[in-house]
C-alpha atoms as a PDB file:
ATOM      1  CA  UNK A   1       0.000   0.000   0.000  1.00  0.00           C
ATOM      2  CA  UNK A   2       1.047   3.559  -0.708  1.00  0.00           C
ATOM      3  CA  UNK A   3       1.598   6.105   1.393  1.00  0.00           C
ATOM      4  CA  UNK A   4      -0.168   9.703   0.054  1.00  0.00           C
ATOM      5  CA  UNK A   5       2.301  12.317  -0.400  1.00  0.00           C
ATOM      6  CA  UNK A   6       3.024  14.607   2.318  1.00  0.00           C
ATOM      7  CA  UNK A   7       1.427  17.504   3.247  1.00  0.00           C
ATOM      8  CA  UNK A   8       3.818  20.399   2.697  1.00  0.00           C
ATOM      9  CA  UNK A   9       2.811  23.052   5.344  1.00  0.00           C
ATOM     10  CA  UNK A  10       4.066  27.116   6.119  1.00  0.00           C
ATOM     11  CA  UNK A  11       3.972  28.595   9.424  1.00  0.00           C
ATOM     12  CA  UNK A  12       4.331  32.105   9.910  1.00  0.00           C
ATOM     13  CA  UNK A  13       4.141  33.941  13.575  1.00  0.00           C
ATOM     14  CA  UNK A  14       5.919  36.534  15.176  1.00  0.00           C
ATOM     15  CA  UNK A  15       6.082  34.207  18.589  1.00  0.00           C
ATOM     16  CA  UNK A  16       8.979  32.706  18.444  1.00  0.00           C
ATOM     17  CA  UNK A  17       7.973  30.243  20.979  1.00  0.00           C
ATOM     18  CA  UNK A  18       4.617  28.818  19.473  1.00  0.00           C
ATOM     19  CA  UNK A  19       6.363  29.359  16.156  1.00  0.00           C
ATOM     20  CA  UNK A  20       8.578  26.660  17.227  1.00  0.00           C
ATOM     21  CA  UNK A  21       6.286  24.362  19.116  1.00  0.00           C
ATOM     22  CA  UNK A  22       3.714  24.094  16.204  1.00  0.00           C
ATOM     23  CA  UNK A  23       6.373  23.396  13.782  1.00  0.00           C
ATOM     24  CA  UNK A  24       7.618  20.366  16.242  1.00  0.00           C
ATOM     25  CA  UNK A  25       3.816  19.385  15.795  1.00  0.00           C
ATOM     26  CA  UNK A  26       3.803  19.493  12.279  1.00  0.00           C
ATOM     27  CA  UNK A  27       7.385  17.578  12.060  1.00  0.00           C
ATOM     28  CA  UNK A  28       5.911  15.030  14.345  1.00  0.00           C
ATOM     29  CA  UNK A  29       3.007  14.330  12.097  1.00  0.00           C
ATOM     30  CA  UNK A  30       2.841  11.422  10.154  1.00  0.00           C
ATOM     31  CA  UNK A  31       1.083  13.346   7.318  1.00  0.00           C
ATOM     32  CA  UNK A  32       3.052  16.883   7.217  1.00  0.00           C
ATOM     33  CA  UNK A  33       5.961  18.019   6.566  1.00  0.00           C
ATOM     34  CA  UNK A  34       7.051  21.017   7.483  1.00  0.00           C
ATOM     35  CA  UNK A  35       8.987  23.551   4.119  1.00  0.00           C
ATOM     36  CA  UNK A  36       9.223  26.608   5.873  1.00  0.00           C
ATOM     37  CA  UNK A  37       8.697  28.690   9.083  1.00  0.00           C
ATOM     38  CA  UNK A  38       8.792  32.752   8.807  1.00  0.00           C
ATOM     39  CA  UNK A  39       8.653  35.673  11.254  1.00  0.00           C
ATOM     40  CA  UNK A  40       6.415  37.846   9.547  1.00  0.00           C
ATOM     41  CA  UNK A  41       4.511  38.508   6.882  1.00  0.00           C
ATOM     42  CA  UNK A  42       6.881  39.610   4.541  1.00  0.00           C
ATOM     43  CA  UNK A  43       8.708  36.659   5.083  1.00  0.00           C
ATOM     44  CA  UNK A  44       5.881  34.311   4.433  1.00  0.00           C
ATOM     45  CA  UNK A  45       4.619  35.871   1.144  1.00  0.00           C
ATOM     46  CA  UNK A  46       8.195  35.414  -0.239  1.00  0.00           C
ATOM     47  CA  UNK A  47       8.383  32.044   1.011  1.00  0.00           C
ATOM     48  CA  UNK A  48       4.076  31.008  -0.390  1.00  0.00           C
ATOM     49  CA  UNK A  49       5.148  32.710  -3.490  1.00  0.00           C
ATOM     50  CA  UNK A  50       8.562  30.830  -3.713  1.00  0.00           C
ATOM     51  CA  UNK A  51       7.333  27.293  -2.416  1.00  0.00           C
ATOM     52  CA  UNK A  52       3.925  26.941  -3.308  1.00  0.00           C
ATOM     53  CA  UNK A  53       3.317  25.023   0.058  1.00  0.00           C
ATOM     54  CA  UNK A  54      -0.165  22.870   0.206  1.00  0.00           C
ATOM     55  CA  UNK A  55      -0.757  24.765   3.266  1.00  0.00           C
ATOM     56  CA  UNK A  56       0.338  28.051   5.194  1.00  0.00           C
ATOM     57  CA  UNK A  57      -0.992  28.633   8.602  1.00  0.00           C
ATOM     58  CA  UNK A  58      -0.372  32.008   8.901  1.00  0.00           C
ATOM     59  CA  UNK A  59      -1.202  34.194  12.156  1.00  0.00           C
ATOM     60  CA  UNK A  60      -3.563  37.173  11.596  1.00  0.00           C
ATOM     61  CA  UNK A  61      -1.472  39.779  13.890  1.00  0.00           C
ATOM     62  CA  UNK A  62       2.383  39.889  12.673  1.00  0.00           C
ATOM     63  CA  UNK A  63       5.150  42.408  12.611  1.00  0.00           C
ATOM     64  CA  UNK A  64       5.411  43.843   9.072  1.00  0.00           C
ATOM     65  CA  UNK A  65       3.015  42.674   6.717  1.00  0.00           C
ATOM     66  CA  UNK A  66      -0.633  41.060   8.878  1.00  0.00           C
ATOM     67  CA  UNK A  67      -1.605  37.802   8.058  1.00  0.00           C
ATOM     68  CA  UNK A  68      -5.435  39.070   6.643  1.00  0.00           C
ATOM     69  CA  UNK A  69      -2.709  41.257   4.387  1.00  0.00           C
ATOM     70  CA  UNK A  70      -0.970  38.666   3.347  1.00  0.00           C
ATOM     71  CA  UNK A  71      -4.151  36.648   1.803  1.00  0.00           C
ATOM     72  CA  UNK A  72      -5.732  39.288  -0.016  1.00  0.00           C
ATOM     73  CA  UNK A  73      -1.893  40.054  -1.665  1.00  0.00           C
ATOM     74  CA  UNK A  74      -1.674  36.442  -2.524  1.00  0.00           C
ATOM     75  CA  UNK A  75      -5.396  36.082  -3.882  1.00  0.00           C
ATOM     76  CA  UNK A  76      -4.130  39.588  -5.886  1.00  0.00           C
ATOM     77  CA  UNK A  77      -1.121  38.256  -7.412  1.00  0.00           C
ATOM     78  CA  UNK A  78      -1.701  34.533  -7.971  1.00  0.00           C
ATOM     79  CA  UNK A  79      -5.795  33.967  -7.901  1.00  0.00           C
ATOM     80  CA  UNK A  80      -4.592  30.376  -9.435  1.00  0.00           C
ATOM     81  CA  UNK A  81      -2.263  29.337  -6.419  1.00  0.00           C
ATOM     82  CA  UNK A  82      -3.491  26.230  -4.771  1.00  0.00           C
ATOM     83  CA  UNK A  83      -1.726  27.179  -1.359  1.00  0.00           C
ATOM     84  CA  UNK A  84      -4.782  27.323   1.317  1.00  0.00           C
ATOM     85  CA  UNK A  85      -4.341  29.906   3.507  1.00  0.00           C
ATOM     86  CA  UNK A  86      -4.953  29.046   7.318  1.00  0.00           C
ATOM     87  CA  UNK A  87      -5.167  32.515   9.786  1.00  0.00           C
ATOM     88  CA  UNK A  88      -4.730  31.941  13.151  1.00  0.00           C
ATOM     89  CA  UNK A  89      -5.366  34.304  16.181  1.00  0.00           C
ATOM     90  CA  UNK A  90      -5.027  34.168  20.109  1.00  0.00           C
ATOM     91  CA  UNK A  91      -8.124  36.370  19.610  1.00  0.00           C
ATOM     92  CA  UNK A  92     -11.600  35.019  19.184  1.00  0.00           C
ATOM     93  CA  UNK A  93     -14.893  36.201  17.510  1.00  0.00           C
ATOM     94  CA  UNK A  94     -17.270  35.638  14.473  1.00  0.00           C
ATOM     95  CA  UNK A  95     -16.112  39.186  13.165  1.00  0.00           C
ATOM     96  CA  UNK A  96     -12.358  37.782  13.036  1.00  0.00           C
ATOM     97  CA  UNK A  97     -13.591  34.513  11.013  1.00  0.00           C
ATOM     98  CA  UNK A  98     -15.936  36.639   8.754  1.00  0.00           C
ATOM     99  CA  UNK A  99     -12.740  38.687   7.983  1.00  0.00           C
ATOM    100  CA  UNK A 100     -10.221  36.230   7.348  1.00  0.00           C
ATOM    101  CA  UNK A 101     -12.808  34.564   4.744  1.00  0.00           C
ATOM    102  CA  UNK A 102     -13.198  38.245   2.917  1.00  0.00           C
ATOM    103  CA  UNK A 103      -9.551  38.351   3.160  1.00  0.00           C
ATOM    104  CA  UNK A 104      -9.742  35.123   0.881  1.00  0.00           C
ATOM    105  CA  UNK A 105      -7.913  32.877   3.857  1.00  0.00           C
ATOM    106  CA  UNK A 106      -9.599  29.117   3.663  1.00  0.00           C
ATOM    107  CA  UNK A 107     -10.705  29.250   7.488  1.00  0.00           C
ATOM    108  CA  UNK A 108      -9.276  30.453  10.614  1.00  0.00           C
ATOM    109  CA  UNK A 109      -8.057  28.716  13.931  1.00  0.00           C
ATOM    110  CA  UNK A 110      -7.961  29.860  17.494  1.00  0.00           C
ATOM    111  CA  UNK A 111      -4.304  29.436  18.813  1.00  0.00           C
ATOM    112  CA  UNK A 112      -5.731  27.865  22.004  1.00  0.00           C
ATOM    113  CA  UNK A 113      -6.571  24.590  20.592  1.00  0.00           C
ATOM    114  CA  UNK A 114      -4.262  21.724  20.868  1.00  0.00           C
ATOM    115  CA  UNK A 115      -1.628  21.353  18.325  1.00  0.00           C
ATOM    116  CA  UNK A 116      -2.937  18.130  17.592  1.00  0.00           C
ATOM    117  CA  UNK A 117      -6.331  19.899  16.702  1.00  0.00           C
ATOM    118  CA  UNK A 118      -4.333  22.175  14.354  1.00  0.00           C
ATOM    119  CA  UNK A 119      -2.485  19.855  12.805  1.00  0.00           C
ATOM    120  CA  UNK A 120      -5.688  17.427  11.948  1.00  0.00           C
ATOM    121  CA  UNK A 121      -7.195  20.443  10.624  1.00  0.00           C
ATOM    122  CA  UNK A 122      -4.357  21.651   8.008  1.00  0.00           C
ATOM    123  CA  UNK A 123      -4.645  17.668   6.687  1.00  0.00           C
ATOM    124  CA  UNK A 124      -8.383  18.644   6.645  1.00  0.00           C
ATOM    125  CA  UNK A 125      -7.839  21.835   5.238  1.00  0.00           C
ATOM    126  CA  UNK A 126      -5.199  20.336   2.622  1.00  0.00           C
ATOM    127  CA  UNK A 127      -7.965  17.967   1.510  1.00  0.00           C
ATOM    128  CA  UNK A 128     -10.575  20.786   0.841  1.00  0.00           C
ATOM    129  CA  UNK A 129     -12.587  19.305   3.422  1.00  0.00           C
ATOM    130  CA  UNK A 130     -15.136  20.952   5.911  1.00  0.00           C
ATOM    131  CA  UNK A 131     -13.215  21.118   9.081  1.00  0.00           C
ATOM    132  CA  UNK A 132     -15.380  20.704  12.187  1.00  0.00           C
ATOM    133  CA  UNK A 133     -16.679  23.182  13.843  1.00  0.00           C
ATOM    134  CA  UNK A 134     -15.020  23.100  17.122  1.00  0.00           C
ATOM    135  CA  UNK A 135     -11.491  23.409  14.943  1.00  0.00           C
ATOM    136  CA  UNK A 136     -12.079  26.569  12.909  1.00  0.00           C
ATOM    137  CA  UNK A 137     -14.253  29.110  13.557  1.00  0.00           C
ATOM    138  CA  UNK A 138     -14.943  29.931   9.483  1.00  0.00           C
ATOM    139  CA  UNK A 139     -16.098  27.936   7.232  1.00  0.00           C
ATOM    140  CA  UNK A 140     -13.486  25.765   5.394  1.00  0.00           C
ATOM    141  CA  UNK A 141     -14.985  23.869   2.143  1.00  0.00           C
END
């Protein structure tokens, strides 16, 4: 039997320490596989643009360039790309979600849920599938 290719995944926040910690979670998963981890905004356009990953889980409120920012530039440049844009926020609220889907992102995901949780739903989110609700508060289809 054959293994599915890997999920190639982004993760861009200014937090250095969840920064790291989720990209230990996505290097421990058996279906990601982490291409590339920036700072900012700036940093993860150039690297979306440059790497096409399957996935970029991007958080909404970043030094530089913001992650809502960062979709609608992408969905302006390349309205092709089939990179699906994740926002993520330690902040909660329907307006938040409603914005990150105007923005273009795919769905959005509070930072307090388990990395686990996160990581099943950028495999979900990869797949173009509805992720449940208590993973993202937008809709992801």
């Amino acid at each position: 039997m054959e293994l599915p290719d890997p999920i190639t995944v982004l993760i861009a926040d200014d937090q250095r320490a969840y920064r790291e910690g989720l990209a230990r979670a996505v290097n421990e998963h058996c279906r990601l596989e982490l291409v590339a981890v920036a700072r900012d905004g700036d940093e993860a356009l150039e690297a979306i643009e440059n790497l096409e990953p399957d996935v970029a889980l991007v958080d909404v409120r970043m030094a530089g360039m913001e992650g809502t920012t960062l979709c609608e530039e992408l969905r302006h440049r390349h309205p092709d790309m089939a990179t699906v844009v994740i926002l993520m926020s330690a902040h909660e609220g329907a307006a938040l979600a409603e914005h990150a889907r105007e923005c273009g992102a795919h769905g959005y995901i509070p930072k307090d849920h388990s990395r686990r949780e996160i990581c099943e739903a950028l495999v979900q989110a990869s797949q173009r599938e509805r992720a449940p609700a208590p993973l993202a508060s937008a809709d992801v289809h």
